[in-house]
Every structure is written in C-alpha cells, then in structure tokens.
PDB file of N, CA and C in Angstrom:
ATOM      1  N   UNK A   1      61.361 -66.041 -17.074  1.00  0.00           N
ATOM      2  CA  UNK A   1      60.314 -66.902 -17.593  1.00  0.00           C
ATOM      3  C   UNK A   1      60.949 -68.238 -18.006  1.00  0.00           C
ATOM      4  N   UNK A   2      60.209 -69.392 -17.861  1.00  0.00           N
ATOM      5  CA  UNK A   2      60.870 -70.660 -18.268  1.00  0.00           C
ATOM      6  C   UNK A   2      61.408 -70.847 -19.266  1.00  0.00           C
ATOM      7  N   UNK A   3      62.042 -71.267 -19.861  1.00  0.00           N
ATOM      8  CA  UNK A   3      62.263 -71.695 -21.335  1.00  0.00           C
ATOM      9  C   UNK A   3      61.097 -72.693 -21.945  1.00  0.00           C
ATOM     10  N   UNK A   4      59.992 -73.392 -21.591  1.00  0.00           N
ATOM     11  CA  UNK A   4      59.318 -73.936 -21.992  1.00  0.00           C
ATOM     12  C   UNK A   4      58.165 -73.077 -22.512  1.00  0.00           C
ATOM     13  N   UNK A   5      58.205 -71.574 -22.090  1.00  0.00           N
ATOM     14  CA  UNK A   5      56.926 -70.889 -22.301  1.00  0.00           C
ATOM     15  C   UNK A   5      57.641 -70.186 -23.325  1.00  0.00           C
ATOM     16  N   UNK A   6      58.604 -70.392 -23.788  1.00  0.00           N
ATOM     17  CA  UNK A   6      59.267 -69.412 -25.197  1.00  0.00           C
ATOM     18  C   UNK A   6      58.711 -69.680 -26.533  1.00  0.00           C
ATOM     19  N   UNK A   7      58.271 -69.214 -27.135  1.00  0.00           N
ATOM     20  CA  UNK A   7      57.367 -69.922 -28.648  1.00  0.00           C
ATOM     21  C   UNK A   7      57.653 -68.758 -29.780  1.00  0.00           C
ATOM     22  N   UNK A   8      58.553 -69.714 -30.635  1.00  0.00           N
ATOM     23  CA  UNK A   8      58.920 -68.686 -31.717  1.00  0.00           C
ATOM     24  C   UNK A   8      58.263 -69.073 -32.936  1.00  0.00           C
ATOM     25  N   UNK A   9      58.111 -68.212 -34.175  1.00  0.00           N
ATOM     26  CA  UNK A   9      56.722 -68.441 -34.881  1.00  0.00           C
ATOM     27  C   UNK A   9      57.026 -66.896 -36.068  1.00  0.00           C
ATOM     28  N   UNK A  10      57.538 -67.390 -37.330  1.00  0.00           N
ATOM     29  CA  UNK A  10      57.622 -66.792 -38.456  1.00  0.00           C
ATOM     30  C   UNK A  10      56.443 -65.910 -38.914  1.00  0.00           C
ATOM     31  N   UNK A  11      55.661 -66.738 -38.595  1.00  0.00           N
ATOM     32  CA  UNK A  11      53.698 -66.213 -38.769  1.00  0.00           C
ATOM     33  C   UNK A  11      53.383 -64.803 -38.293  1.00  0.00           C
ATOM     34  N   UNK A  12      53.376 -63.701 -39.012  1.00  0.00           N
ATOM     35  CA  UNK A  12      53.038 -62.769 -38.586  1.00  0.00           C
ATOM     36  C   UNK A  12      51.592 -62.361 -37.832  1.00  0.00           C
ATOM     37  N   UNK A  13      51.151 -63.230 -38.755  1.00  0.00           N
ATOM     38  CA  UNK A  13      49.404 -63.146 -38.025  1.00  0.00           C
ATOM     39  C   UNK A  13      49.220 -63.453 -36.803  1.00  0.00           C
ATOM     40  N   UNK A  14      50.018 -64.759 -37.001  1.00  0.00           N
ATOM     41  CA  UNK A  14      49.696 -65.758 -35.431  1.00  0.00           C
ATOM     42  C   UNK A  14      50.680 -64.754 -34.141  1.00  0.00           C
ATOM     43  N   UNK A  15      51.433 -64.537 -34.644  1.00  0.00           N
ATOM     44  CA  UNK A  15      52.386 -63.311 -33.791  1.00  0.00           C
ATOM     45  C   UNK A  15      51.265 -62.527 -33.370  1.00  0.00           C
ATOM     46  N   UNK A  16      50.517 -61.839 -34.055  1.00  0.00           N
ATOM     47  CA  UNK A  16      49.607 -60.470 -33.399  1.00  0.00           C
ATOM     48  C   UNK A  16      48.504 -61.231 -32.719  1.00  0.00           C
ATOM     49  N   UNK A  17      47.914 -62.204 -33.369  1.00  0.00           N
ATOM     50  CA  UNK A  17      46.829 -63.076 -32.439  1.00  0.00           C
ATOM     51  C   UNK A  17      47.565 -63.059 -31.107  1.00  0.00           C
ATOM     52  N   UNK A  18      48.450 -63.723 -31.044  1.00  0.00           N
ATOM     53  CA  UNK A  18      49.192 -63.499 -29.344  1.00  0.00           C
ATOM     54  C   UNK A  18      49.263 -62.713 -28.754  1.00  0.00           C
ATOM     55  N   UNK A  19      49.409 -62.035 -29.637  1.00  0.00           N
ATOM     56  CA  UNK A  19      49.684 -60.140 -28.603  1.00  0.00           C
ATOM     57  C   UNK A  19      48.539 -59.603 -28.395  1.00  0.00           C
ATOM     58  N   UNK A  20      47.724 -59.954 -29.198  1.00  0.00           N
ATOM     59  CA  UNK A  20      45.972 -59.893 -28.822  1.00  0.00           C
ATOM     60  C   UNK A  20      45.398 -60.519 -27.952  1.00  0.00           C
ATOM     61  N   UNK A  21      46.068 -61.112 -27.618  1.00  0.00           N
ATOM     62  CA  UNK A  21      45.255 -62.548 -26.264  1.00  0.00           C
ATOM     63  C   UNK A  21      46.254 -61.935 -25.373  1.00  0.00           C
ATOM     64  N   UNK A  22      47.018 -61.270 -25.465  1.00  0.00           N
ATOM     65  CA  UNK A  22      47.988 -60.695 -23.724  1.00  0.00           C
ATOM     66  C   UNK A  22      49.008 -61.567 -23.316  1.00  0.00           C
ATOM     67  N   UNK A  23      49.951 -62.185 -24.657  1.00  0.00           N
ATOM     68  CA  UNK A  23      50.969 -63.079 -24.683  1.00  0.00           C
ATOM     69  C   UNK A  23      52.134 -61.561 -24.920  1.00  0.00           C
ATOM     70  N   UNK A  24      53.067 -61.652 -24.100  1.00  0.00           N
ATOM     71  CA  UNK A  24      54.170 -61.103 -24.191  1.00  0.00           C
ATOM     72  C   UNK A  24      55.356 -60.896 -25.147  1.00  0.00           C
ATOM     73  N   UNK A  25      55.878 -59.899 -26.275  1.00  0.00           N
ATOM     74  CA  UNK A  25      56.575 -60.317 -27.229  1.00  0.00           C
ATOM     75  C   UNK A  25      58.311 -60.123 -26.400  1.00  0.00           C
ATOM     76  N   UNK A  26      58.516 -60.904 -26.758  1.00  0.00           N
ATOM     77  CA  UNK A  26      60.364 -60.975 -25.917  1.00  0.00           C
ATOM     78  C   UNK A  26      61.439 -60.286 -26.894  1.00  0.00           C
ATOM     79  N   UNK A  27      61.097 -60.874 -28.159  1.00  0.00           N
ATOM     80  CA  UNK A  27      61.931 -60.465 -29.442  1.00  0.00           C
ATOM     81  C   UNK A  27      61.853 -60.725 -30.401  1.00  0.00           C
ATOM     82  N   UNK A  28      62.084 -59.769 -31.430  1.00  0.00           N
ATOM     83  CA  UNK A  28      61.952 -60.298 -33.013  1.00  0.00           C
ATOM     84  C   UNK A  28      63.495 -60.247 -33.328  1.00  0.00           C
ATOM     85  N   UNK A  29      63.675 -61.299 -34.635  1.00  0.00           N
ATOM     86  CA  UNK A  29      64.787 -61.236 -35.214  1.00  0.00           C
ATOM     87  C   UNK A  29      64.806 -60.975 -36.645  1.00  0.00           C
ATOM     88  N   UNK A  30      65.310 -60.681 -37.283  1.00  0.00           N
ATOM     89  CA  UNK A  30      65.295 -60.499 -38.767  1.00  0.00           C
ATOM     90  C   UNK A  30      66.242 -61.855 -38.900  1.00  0.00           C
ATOM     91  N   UNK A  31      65.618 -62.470 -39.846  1.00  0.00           N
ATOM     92  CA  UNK A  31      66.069 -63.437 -40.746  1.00  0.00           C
ATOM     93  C   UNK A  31      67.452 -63.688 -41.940  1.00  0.00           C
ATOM     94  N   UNK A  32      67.120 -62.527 -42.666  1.00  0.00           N
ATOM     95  CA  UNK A  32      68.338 -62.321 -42.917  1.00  0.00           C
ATOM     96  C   UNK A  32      68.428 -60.911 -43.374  1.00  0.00           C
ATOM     97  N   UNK A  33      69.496 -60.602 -41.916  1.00  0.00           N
ATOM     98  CA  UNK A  33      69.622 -59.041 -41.810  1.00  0.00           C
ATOM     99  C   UNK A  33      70.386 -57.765 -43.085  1.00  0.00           C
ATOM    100  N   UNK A  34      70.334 -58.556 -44.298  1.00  0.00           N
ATOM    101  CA  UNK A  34      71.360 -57.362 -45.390  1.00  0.00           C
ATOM    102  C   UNK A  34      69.804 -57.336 -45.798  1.00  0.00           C
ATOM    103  N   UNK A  35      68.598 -57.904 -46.011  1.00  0.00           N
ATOM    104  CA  UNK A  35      67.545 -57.530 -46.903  1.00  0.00           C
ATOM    105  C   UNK A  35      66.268 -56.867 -46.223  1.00  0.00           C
ATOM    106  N   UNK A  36      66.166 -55.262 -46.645  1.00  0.00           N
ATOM    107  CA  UNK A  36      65.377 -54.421 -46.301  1.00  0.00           C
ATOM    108  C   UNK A  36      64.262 -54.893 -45.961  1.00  0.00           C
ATOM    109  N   UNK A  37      63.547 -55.642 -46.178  1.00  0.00           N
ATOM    110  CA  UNK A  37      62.755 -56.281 -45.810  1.00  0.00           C
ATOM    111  C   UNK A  37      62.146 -57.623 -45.819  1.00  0.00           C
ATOM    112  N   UNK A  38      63.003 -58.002 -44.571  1.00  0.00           N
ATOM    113  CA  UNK A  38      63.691 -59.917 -44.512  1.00  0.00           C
ATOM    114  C   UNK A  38      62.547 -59.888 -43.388  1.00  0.00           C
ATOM    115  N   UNK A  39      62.042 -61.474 -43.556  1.00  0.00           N
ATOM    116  CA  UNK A  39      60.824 -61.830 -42.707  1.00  0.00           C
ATOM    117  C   UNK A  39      61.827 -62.267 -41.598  1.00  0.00           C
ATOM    118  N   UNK A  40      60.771 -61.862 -40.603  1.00  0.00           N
ATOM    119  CA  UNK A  40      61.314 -62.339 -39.377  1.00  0.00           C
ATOM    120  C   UNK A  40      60.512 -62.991 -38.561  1.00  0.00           C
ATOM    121  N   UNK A  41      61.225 -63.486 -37.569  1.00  0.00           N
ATOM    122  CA  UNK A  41      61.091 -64.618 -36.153  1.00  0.00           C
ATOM    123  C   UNK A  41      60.438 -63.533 -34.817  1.00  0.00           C
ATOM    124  N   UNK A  42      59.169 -64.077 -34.128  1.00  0.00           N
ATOM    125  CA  UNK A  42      58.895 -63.649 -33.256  1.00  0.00           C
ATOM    126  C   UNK A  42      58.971 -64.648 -32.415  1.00  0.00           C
ATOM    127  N   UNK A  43      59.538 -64.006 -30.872  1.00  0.00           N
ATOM    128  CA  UNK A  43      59.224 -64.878 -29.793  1.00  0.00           C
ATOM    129  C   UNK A  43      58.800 -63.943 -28.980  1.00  0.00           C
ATOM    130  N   UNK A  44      57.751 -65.230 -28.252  1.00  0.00           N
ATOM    131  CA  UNK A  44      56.952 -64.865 -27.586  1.00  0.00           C
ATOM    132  C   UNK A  44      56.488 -66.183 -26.173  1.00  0.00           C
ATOM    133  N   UNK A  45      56.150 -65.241 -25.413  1.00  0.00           N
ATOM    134  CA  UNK A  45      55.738 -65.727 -23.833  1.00  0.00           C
ATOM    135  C   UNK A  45      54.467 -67.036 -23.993  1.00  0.00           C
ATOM    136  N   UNK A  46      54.747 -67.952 -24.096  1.00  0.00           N
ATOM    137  CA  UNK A  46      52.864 -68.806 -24.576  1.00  0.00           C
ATOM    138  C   UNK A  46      53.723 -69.900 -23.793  1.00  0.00           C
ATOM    139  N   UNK A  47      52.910 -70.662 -22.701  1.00  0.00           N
ATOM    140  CA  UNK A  47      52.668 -71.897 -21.870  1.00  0.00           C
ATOM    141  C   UNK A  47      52.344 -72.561 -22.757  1.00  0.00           C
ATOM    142  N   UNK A  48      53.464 -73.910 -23.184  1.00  0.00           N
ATOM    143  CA  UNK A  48      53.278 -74.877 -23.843  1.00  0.00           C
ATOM    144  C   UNK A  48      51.762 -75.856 -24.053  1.00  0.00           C
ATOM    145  N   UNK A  49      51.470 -75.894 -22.621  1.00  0.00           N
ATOM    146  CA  UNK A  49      49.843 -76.099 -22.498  1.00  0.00           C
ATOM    147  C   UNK A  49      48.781 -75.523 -23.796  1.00  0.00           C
ATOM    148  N   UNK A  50      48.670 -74.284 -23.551  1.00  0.00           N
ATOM    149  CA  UNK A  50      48.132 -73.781 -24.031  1.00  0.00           C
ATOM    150  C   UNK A  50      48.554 -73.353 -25.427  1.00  0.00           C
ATOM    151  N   UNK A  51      49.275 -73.860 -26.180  1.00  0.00           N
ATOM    152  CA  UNK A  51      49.564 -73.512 -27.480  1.00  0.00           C
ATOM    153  C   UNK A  51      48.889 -74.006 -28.911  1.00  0.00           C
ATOM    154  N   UNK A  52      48.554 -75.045 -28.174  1.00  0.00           N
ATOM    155  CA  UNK A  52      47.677 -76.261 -29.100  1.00  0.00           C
ATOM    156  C   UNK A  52      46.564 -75.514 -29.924  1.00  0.00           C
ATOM    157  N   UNK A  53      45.847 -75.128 -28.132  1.00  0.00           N
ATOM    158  CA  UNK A  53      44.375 -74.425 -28.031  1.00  0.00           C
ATOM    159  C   UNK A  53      44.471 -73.457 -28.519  1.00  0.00           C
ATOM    160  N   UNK A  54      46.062 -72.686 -28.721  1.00  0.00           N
ATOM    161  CA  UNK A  54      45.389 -70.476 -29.089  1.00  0.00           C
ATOM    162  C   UNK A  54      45.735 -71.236 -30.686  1.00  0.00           C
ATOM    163  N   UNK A  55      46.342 -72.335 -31.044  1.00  0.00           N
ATOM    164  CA  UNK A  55      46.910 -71.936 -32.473  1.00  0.00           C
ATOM    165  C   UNK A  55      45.286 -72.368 -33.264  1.00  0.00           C
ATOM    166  N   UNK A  56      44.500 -73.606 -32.806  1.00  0.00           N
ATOM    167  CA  UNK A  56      43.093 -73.616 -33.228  1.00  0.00           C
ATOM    168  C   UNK A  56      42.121 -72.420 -33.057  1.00  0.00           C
ATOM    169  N   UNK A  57      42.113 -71.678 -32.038  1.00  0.00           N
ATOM    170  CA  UNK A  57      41.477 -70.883 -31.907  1.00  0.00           C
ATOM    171  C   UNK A  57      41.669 -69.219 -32.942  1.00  0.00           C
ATOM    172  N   UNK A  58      43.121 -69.393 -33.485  1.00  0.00           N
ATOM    173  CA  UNK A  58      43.309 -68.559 -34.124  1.00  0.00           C
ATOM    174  C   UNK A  58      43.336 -69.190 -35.905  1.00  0.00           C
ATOM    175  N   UNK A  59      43.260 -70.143 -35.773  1.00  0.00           N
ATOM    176  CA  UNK A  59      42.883 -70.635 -37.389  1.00  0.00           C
ATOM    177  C   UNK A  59      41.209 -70.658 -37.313  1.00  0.00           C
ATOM    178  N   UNK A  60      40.731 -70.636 -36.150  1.00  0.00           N
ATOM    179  CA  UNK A  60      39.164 -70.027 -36.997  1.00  0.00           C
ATOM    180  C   UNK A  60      38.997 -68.570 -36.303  1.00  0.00           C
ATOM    181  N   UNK A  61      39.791 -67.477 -36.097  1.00  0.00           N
ATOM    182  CA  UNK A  61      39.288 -67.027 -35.616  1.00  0.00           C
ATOM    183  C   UNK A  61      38.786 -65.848 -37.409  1.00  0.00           C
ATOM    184  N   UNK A  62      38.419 -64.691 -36.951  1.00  0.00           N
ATOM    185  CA  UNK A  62      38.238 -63.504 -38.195  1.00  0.00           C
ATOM    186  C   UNK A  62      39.944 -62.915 -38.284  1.00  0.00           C
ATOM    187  N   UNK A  63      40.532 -63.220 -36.937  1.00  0.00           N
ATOM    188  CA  UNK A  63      41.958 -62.148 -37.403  1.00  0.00           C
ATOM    189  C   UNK A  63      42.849 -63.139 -38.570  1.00  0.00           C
ATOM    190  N   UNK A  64      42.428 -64.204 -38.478  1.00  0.00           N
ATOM    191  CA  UNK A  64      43.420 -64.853 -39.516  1.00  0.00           C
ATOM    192  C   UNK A  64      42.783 -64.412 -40.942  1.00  0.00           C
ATOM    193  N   UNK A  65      41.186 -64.242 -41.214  1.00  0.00           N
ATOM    194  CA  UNK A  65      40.219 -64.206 -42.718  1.00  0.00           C
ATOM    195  C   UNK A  65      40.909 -62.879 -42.424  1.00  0.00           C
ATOM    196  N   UNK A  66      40.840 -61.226 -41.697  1.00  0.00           N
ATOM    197  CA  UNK A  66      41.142 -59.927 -42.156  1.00  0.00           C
ATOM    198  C   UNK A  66      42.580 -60.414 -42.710  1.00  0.00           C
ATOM    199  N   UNK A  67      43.586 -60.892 -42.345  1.00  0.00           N
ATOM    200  CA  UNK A  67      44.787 -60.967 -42.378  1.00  0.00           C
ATOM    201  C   UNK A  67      44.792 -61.608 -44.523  1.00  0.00           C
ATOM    202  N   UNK A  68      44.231 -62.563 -44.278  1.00  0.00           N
ATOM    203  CA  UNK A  68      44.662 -63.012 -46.160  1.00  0.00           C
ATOM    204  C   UNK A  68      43.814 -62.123 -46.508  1.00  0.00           C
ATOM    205  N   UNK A  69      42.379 -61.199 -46.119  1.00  0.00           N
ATOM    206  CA  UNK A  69      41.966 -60.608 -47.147  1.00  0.00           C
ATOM    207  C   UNK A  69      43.313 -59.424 -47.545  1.00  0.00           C
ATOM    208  N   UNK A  70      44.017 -59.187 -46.364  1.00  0.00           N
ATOM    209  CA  UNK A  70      44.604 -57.820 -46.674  1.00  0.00           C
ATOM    210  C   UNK A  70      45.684 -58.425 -47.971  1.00  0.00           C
ATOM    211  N   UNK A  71      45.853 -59.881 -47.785  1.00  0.00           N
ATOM    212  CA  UNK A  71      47.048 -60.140 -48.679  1.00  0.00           C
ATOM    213  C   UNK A  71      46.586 -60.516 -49.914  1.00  0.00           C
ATOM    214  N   UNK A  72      44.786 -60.532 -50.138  1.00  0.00           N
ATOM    215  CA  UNK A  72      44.647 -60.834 -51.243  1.00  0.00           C
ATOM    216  C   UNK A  72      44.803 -59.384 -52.124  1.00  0.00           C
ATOM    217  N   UNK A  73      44.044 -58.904 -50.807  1.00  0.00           N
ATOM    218  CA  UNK A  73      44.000 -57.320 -51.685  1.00  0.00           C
ATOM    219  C   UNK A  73      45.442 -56.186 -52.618  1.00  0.00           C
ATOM    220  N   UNK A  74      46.315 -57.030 -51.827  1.00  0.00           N
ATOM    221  CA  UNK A  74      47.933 -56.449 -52.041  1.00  0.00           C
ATOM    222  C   UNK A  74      47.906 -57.073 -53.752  1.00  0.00           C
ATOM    223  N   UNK A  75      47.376 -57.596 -53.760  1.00  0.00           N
ATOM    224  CA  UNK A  75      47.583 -58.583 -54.952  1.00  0.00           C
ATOM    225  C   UNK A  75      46.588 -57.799 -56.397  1.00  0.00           C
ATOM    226  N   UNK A  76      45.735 -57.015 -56.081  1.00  0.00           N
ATOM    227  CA  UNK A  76      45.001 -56.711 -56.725  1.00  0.00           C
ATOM    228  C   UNK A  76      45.985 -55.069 -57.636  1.00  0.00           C
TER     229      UNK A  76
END
C-alpha cells in the first residue's frame, strides 16, 4: 500500500469509525510500553483524499455522541 494512504491517529473513536467504514488496521503501537495501560497509536489504510471527508463525517456522526456518553458515564 502507498505510504500516502498510511494515517495514524491516537483517537480511539476515530480509529473504530475507520474500521467501521472498511479502512484496514496495519498496526497499533503502545506509546509508552512500561505502562499497563499506555494510549496508543493506530495506523491505518485511509486515501489521503478522502480523509478530510471520513474525519467530518465522523464528528457528526452518533459513533462519536455513544463514544463520550460512554466516557461520561465512566465518570459517574
């Protein structure tokens, strides 16, 4: 695959929105690997073209509102 279609992206949400639209995951990395649970880096398969368009389409979509409700709810 090109290197121009490589799109890496901390965003967990926006990570699964991709994988929901039938974008390919290549690899995750852990961030920093001594802490049990260190946020990590996804890359993923997305045509530069089209990146503009899925990242608007996923700031209105409902998977981004389920996504903070779940994080409001963590909070409760």
């Amino acid at each position: 695959m090109p290197e121009q279609n490589k799109y890496r992206t901390e965003d967990l949400a926006l990570a699964a929105f991709l994988r929901v639209k039938g974008y390919q995951l290549n690899r995750v990395e852990k961030l920093n690997p001594t802490k049990q649970n260190s946020k990590r880096a996804f890359y993923l398969d997305v045509p530069q073209e089209r990146l503009q368009e899925l990242k608007l389409e996923f700031v209105n979509s409902d998977i981004l509102r389920f996504y903070n409700e779940i994080l409001s709810l963590k909070k409760v």
